[in-house]
C-alpha atoms as a PDB file:
ATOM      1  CA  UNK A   1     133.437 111.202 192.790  1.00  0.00           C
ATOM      2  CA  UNK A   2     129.918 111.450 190.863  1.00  0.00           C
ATOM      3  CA  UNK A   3     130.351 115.768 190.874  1.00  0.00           C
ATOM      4  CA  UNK A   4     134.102 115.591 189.791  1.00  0.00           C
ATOM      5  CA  UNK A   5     132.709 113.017 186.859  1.00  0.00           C
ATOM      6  CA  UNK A   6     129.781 115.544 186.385  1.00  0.00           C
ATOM      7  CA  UNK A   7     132.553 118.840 186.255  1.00  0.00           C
ATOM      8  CA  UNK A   8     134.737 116.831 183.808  1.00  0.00           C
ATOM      9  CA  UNK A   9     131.795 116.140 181.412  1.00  0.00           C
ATOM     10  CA  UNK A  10     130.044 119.469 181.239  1.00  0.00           C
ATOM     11  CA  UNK A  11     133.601 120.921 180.672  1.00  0.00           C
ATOM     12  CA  UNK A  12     134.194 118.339 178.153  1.00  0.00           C
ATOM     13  CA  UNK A  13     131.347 119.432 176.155  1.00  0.00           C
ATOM     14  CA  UNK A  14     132.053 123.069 176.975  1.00  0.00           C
ATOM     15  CA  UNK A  15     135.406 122.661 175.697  1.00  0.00           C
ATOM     16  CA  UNK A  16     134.094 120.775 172.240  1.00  0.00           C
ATOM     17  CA  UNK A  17     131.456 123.248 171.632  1.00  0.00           C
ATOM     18  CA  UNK A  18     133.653 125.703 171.661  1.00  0.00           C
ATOM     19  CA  UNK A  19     135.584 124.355 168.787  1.00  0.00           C
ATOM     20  CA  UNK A  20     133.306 124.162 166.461  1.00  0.00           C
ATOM     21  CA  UNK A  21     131.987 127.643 167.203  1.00  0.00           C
ATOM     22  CA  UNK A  22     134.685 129.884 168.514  1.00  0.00           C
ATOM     23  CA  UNK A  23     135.703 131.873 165.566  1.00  0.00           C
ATOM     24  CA  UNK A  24     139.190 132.916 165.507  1.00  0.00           C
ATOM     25  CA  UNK A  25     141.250 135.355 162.917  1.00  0.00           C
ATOM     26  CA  UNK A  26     144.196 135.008 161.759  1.00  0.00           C
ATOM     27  CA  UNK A  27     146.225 138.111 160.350  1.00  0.00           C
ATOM     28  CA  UNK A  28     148.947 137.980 157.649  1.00  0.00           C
ATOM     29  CA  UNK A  29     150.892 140.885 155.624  1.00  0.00           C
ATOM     30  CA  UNK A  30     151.783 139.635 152.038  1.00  0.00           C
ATOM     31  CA  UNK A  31     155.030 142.191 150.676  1.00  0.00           C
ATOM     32  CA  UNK A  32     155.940 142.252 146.828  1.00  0.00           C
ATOM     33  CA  UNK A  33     157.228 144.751 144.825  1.00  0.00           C
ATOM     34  CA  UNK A  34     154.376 143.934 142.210  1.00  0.00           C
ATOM     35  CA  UNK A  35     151.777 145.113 145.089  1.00  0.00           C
ATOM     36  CA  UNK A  36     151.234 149.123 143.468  1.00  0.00           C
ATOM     37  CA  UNK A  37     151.375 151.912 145.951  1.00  0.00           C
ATOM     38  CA  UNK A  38     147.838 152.168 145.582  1.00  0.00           C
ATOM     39  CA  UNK A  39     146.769 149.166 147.196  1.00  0.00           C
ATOM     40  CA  UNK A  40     149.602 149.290 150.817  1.00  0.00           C
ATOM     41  CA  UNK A  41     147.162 148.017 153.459  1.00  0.00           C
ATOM     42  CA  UNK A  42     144.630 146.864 151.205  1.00  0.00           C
ATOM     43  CA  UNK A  43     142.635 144.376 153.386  1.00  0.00           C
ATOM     44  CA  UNK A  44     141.492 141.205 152.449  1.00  0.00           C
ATOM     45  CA  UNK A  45     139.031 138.829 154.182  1.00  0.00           C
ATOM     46  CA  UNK A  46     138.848 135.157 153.551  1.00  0.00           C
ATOM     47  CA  UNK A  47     135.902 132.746 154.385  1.00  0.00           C
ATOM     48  CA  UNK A  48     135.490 129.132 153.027  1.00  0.00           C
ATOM     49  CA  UNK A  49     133.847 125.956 153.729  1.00  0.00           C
ATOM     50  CA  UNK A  50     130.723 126.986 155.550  1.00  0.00           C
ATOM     51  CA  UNK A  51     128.916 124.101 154.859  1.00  0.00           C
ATOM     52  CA  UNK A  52     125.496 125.302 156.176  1.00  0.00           C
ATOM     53  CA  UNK A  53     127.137 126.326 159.563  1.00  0.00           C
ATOM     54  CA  UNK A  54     124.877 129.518 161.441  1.00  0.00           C
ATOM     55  CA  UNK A  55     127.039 131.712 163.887  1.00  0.00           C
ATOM     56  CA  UNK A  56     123.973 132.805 165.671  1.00  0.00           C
ATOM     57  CA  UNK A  57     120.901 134.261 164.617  1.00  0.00           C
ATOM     58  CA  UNK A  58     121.405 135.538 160.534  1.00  0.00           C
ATOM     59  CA  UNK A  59     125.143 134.780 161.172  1.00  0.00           C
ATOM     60  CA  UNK A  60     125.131 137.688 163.580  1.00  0.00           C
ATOM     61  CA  UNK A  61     128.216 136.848 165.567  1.00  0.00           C
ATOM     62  CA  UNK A  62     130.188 135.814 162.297  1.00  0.00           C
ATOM     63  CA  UNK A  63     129.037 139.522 160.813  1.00  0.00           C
ATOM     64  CA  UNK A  64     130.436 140.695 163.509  1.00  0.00           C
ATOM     65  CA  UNK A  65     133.662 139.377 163.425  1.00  0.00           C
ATOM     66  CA  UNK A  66     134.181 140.679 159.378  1.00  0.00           C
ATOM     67  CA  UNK A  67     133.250 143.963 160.458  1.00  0.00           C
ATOM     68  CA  UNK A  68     135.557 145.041 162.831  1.00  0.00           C
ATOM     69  CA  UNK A  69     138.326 143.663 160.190  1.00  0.00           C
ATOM     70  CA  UNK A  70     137.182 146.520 157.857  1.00  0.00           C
ATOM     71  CA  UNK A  71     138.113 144.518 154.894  1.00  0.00           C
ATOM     72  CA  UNK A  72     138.283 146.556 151.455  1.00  0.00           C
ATOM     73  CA  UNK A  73     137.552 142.598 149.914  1.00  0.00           C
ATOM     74  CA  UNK A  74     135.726 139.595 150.839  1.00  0.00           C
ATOM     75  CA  UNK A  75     136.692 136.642 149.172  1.00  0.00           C
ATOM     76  CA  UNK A  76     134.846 133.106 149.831  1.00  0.00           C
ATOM     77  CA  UNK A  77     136.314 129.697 148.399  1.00  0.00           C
ATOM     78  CA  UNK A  78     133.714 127.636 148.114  1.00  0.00           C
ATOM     79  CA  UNK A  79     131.465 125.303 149.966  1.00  0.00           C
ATOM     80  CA  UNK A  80     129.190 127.321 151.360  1.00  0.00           C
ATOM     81  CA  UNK A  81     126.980 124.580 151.436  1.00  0.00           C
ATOM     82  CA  UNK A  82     127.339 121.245 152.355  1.00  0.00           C
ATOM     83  CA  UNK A  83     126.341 118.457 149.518  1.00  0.00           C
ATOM     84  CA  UNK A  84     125.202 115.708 152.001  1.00  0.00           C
ATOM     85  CA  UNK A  85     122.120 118.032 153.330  1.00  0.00           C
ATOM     86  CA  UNK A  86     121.925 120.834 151.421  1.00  0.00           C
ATOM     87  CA  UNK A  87     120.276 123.938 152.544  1.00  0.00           C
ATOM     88  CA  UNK A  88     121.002 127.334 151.524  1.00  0.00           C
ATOM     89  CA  UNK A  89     119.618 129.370 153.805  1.00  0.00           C
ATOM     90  CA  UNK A  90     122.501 129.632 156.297  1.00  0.00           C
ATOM     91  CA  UNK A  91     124.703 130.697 152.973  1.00  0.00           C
ATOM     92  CA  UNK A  92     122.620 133.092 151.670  1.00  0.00           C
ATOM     93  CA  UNK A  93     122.185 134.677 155.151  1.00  0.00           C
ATOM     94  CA  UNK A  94     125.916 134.883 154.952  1.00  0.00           C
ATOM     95  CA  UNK A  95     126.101 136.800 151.690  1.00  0.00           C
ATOM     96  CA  UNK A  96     123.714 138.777 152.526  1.00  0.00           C
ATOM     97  CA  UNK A  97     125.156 140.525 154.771  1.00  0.00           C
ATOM     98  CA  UNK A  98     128.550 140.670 153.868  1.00  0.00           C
ATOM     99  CA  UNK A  99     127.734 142.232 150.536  1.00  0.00           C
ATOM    100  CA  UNK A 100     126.692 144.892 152.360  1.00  0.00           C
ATOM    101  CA  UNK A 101     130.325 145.437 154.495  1.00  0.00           C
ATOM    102  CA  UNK A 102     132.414 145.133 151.138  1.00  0.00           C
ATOM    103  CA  UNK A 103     132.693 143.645 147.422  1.00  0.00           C
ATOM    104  CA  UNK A 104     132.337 139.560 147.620  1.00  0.00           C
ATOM    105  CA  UNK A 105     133.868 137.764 145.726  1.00  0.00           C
ATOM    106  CA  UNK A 106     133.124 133.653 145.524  1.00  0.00           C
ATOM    107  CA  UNK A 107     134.334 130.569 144.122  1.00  0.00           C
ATOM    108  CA  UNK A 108     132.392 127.262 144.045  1.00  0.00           C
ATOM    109  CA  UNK A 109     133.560 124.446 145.986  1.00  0.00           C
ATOM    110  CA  UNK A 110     133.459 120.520 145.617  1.00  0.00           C
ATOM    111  CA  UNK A 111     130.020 120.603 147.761  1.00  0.00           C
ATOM    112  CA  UNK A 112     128.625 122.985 145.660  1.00  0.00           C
ATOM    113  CA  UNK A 113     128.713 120.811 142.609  1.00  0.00           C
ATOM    114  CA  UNK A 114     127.949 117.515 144.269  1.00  0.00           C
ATOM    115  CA  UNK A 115     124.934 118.557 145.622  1.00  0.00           C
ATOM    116  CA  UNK A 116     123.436 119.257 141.777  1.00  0.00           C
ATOM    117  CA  UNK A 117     121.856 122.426 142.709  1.00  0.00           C
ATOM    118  CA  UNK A 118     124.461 125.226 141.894  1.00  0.00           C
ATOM    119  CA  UNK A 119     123.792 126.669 138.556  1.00  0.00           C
ATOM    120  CA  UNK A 120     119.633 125.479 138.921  1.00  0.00           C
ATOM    121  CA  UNK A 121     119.551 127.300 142.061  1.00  0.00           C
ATOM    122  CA  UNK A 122     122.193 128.901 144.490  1.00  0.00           C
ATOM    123  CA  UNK A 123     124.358 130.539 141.415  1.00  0.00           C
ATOM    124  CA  UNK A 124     121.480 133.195 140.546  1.00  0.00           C
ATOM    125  CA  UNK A 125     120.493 133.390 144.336  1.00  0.00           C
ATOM    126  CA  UNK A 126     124.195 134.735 144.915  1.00  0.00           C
ATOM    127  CA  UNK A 127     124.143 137.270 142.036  1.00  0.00           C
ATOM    128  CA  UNK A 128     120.281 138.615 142.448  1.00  0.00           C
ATOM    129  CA  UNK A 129     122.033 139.737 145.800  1.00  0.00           C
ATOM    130  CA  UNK A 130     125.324 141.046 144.438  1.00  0.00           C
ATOM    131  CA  UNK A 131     128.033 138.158 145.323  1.00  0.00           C
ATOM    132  CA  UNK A 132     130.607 138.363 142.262  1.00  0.00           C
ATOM    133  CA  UNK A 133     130.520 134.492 141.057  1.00  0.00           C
ATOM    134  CA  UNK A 134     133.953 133.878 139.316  1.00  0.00           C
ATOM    135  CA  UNK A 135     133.856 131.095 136.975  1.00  0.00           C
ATOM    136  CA  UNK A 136     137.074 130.227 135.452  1.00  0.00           C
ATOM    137  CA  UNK A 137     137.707 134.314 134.680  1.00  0.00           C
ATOM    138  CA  UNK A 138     139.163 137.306 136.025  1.00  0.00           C
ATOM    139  CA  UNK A 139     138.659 140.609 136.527  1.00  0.00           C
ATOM    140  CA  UNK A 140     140.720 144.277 137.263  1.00  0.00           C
ATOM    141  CA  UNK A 141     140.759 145.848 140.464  1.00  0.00           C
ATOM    142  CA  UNK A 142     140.994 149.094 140.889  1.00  0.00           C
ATOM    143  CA  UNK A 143     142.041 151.781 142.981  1.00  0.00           C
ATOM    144  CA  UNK A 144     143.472 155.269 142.959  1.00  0.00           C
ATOM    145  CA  UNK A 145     144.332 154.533 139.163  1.00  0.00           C
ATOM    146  CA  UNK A 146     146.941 151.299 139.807  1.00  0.00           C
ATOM    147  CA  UNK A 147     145.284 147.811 139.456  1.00  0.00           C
ATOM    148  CA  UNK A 148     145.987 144.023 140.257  1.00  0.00           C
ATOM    149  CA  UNK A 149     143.968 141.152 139.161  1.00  0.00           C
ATOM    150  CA  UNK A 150     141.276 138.582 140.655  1.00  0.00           C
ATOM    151  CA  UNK A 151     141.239 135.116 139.448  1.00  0.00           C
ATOM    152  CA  UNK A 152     138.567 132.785 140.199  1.00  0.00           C
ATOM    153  CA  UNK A 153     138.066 129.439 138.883  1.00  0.00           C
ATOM    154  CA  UNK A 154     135.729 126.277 139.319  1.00  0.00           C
ATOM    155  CA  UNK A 155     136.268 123.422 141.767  1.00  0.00           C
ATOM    156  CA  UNK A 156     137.524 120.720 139.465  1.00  0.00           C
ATOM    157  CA  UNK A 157     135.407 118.290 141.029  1.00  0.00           C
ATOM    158  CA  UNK A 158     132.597 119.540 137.817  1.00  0.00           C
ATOM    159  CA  UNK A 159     133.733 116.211 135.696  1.00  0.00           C
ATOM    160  CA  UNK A 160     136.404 114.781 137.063  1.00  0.00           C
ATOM    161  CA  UNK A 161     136.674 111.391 139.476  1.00  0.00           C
ATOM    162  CA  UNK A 162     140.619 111.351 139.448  1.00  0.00           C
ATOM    163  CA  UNK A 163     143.005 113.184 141.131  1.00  0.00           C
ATOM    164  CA  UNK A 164     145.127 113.230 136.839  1.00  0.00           C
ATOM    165  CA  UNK A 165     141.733 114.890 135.836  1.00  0.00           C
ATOM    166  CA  UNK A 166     141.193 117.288 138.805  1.00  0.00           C
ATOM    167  CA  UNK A 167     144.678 118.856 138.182  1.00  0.00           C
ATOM    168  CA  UNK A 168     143.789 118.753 134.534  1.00  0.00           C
ATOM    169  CA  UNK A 169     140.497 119.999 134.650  1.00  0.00           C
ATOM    170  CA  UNK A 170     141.957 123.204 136.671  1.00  0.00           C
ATOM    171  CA  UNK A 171     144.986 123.915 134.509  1.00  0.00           C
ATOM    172  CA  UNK A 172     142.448 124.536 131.895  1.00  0.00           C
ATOM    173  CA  UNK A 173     140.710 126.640 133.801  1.00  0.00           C
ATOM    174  CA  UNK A 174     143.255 128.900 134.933  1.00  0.00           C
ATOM    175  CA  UNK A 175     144.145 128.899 131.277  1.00  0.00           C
ATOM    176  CA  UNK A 176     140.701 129.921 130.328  1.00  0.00           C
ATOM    177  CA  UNK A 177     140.675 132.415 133.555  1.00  0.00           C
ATOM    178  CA  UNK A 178     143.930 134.398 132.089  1.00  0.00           C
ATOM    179  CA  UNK A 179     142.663 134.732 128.190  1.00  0.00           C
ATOM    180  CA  UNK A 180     142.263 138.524 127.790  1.00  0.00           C
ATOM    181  CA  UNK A 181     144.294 139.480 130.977  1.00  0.00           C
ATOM    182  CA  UNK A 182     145.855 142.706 129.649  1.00  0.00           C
ATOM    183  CA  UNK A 183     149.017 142.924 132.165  1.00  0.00           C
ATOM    184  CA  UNK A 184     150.308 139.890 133.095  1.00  0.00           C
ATOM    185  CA  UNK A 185     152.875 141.554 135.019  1.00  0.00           C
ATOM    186  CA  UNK A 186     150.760 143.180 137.309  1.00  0.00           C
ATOM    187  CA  UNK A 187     149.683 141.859 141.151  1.00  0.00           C
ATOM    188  CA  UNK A 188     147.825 138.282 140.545  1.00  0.00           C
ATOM    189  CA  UNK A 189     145.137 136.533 142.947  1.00  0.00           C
ATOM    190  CA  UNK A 190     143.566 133.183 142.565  1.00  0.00           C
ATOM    191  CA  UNK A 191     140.680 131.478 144.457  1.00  0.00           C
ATOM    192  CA  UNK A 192     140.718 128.117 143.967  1.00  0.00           C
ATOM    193  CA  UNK A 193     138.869 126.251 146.372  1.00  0.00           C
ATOM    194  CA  UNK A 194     141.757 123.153 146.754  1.00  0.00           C
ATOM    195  CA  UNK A 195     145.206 124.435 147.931  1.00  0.00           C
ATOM    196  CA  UNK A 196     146.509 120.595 147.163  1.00  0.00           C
ATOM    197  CA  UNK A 197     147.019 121.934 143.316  1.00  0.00           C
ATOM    198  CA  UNK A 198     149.357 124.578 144.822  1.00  0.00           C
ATOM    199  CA  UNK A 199     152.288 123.037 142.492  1.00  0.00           C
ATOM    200  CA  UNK A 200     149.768 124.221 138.970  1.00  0.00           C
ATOM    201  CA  UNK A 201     149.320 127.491 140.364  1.00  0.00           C
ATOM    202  CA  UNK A 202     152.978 128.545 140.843  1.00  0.00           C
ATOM    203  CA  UNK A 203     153.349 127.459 137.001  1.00  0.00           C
ATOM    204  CA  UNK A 204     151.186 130.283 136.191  1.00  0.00           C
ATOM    205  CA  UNK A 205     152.970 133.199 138.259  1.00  0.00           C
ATOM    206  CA  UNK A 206     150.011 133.576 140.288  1.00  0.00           C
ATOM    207  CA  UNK A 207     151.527 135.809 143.448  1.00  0.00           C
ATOM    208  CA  UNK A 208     148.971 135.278 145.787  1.00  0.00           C
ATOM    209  CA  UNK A 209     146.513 132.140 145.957  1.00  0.00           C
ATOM    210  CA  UNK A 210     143.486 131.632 148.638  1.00  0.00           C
ATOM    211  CA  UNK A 211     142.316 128.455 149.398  1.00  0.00           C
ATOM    212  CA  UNK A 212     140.046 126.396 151.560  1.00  0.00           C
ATOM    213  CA  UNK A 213     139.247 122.635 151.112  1.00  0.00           C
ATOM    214  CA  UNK A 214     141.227 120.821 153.828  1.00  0.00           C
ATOM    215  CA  UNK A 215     139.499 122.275 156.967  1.00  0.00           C
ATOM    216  CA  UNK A 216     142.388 122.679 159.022  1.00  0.00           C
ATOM    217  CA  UNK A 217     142.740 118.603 158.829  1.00  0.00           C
ATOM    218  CA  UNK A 218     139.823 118.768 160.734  1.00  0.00           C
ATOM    219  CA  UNK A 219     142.267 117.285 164.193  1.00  0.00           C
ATOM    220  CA  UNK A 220     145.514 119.345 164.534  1.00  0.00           C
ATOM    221  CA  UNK A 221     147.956 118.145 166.802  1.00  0.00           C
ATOM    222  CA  UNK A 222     150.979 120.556 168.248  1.00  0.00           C
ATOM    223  CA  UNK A 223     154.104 120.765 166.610  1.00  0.00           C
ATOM    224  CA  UNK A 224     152.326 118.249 163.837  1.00  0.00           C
ATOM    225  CA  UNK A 225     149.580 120.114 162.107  1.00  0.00           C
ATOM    226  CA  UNK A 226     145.997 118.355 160.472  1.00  0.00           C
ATOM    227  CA  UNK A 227     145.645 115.055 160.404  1.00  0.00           C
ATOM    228  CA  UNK A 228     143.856 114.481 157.328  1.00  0.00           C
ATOM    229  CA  UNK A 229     142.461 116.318 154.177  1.00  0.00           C
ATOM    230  CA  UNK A 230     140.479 115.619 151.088  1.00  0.00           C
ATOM    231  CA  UNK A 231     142.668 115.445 148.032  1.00  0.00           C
ATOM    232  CA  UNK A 232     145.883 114.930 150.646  1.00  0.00           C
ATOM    233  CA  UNK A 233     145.636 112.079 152.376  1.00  0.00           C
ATOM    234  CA  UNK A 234     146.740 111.268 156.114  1.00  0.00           C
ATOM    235  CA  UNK A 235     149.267 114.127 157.589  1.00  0.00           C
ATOM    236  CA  UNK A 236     148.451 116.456 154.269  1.00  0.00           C
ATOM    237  CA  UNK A 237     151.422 119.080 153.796  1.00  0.00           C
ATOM    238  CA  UNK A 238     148.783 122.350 152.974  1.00  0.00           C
ATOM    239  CA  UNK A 239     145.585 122.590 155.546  1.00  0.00           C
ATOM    240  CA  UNK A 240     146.370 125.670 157.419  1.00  0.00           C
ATOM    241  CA  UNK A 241     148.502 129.277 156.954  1.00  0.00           C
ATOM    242  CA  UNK A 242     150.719 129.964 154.969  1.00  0.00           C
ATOM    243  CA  UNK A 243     153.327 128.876 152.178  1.00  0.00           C
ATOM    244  CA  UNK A 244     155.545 130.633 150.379  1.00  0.00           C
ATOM    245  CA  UNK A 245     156.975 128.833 147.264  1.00  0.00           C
ATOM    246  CA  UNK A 246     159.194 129.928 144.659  1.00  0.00           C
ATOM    247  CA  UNK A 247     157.400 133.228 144.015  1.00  0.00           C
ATOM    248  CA  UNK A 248     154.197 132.355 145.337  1.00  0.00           C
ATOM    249  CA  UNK A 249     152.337 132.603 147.910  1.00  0.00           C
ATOM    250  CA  UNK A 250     149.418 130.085 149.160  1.00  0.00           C
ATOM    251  CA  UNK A 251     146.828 131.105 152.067  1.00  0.00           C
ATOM    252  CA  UNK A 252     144.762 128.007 153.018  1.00  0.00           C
ATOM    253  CA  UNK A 253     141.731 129.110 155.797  1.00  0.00           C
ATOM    254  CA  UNK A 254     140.788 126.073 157.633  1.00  0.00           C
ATOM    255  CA  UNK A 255     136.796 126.907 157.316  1.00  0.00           C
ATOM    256  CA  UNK A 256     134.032 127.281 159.094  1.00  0.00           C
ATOM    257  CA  UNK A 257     132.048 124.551 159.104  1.00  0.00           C
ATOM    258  CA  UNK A 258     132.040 120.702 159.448  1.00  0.00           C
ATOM    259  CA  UNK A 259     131.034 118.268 156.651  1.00  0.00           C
ATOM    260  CA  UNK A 260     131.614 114.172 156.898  1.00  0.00           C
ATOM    261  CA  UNK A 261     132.976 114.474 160.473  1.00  0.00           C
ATOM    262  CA  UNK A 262     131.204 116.697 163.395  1.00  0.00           C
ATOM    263  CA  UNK A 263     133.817 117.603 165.529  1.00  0.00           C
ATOM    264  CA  UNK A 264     137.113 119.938 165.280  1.00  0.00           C
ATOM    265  CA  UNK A 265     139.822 119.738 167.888  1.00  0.00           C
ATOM    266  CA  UNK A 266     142.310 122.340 168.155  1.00  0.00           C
ATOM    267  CA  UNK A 267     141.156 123.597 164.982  1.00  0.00           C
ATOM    268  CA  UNK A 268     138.225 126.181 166.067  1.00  0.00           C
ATOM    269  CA  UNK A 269     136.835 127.738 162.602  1.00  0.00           C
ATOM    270  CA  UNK A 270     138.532 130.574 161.219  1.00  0.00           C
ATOM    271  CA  UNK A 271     138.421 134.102 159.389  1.00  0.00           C
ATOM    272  CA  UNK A 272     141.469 135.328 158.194  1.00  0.00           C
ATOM    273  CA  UNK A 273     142.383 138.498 157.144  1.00  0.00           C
ATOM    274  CA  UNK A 274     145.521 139.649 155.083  1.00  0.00           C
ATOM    275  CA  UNK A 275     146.556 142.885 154.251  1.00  0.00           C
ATOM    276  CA  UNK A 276     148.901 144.103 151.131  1.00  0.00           C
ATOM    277  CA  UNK A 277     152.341 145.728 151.535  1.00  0.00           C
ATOM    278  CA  UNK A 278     154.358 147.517 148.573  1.00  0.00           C
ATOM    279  CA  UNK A 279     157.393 146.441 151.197  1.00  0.00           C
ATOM    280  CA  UNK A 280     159.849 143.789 149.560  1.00  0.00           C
ATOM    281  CA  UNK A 281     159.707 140.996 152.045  1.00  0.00           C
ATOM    282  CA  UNK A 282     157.451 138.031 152.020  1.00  0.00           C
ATOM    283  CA  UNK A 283     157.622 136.513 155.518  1.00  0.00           C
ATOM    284  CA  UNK A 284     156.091 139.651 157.388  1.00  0.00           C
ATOM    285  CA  UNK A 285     152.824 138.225 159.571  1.00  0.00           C
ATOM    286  CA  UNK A 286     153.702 135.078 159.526  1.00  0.00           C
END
C-alpha cells in the first residue's frame, strides 16, 4: 500500500513537472492571396509570456527547440518578464541567443510595464543586443523585391485601469502604428500582446495577428479549452490556436511561463511556428 502511494506521488510530480517544462510546437500554414510569391514558406516563430522562466542552462533546451524550426522571423509578444519578481536575466539570455538564429522582433507585455523598469532598463538592454522593439509602429519586410508589413504596438496596460480604456488606448496605437504605411494593401502583421482586442484588430484589415496574454487559460480541459484568462474572464473564447474571422486571422501562443498561478495542466508551454502560403485557403494547418 505505502509503495503504490509512493509510485502514485513521484508520478504525480513527474507528470506536473512536465507541464510546466515540456515545450511543445505547434505548426500552422496561413494562405492569402495578399501573401507575395516571395514570401511561400516564409517561417515564422512565436514566443510570449516568458515571465522569467529558464529552459535549462542559458535557455539551452528552448534554443534548441527554435533552431530546428529554421524560422526566417522570431516574433515575441510580450512578458518576458514577470512584474511580481522581476529579473531579467532569464529574458535577456533568451534574446540573446535567438538574435543570433534570426531577426527578433518584440512587443511589450502587461508585465513589462507593471514592473516600472521597461524603458529605465530592459528596453535599451534588448536593443544594445539587436531585439527590434516595436512601439506602436511598423516596418517593411523584405524579400526577393515583394514586401509585407510588421506591426507592433504597446500593451495597453501603459495608462489604462479599464477594460473602455485598454481597447481605447490600443486603437490609437494601431492608428499611430499605420501613419506612413505606404501600401495598405499589401500582407499585414500585428503583435499585440492581448488577443481579447481581436474584434479592434479586424477593423483595421490586419491579415494576420499574434498574440499571447491568456496562457493557454492556464487549466485546459478536453473538448472545453482554458479555464480562465486575464482580460476574458472564466471559460475566455481566445487562449489557444487559431481564429479565423471575417478576413483575419488571430494566432494566440499559450506561453511559456507561469505568473500569479504555478502550475499548468494540460497546457505544457508552447512555441509555435507558422509558415506563409501564396495558396488561397485559410484553414490549411489547422
Amino acid at each position: 500500500m505505502y509503495l503504490f502511494v509512493f509510485l502514485f506521488i513521484i508520478l504525480l510530480l513527474r507528470f506536473l513537472y512536465n507541464q510546466n517544462n515540456a515545450i511543445t510546437v505547434t505548426d500552422f500554414t496561413v494562405s492569402s492571396n495578399k501573401i507575395p510569391q516571395s514570401f511561400n514558406g516564409y517561417k515564422i516563430v512565436q514566443l510570449s509570456d516568458l515571465h522569467n522562466k529558464s529552459f535549462g542552462k542559458n535557455q539551452g533546451r528552448l534554443t534548441q527547440k527554435v533552431k530546428a524550426l529554421h524560422p526566417d522571423i522570431i516574433l515575441v509578444t510580450g512578458d518576458l518578464i514577470d512584474r511580481r519578481k522581476y529579473n531579467e536575466k532569464p529574458s535577456l539570455d533568451l534574446m540573446k541567443e535567438m538574435v543570433e538564429i534570426a531577426p527578433v522582433y518584440y512587443v511589450t507585455g502587461n508585465h513589462e510595464w507593471g514592473s516600472g523598469k521597461f524603458i529605465s532598463s530592459l528596453e535599451d538592454k534588448l536593443i544594445d543586443m539587436g531585439v527590434n522593439v516595436m512601439r506602436n509602429s511598423h516596418i517593411a519586410i523584405q524579400k526577393g523585391g515583394d514586401e509585407i508589413y510588421l506591426i507592433g504596438i504597446d500593451d495597453p496596460s501603459t495608462g489604462a485601469d479599464e477594460s473602455y480604456a485598454e481597447y481605447s488606448i490600443a486603437e490609437a496605437a494601431i492608428e499611430d502604428s499605420l501613419e506612413g504605411l505606404v501600401n495598405k494593401d499589401s500582407f499585414k502583421i500585428l503583435l499585440s500582446h492581448r488577443p481579447e482586442l481581436f474584434s479592434l484588430y479586424k477593423e483595421f484589415d490586419i491579415d494576420l495577428i499574434f498574440s499571447g496574454h491568456a496562457h493557454g487559460g492556464q487549466f485546459r480541459i478536453p473538448f472545453i479549452g482554458g479555464m480562465i484568462a486575464p482580460g476574458q474572464g472564466l471559460l475566455p473564447e481566445y487562449t489557444s490556436g487559431r481564429h479565423d474571422e471575417d478576413n483575419s486571422t488571430l494566432i494566440v501562443n499559450r506561453g511559456l511561463g507561469n505568473s500569479l498561478f504555478p502550475q499548468r495542466l494540460l497546457n505544457q508551454p508552447e512555441v509555435i511556428s507558422v509558415t506563409l502560403s501564396t495558396e488561397n485557403s485559410t484553414k490549411i494547418g489547422e
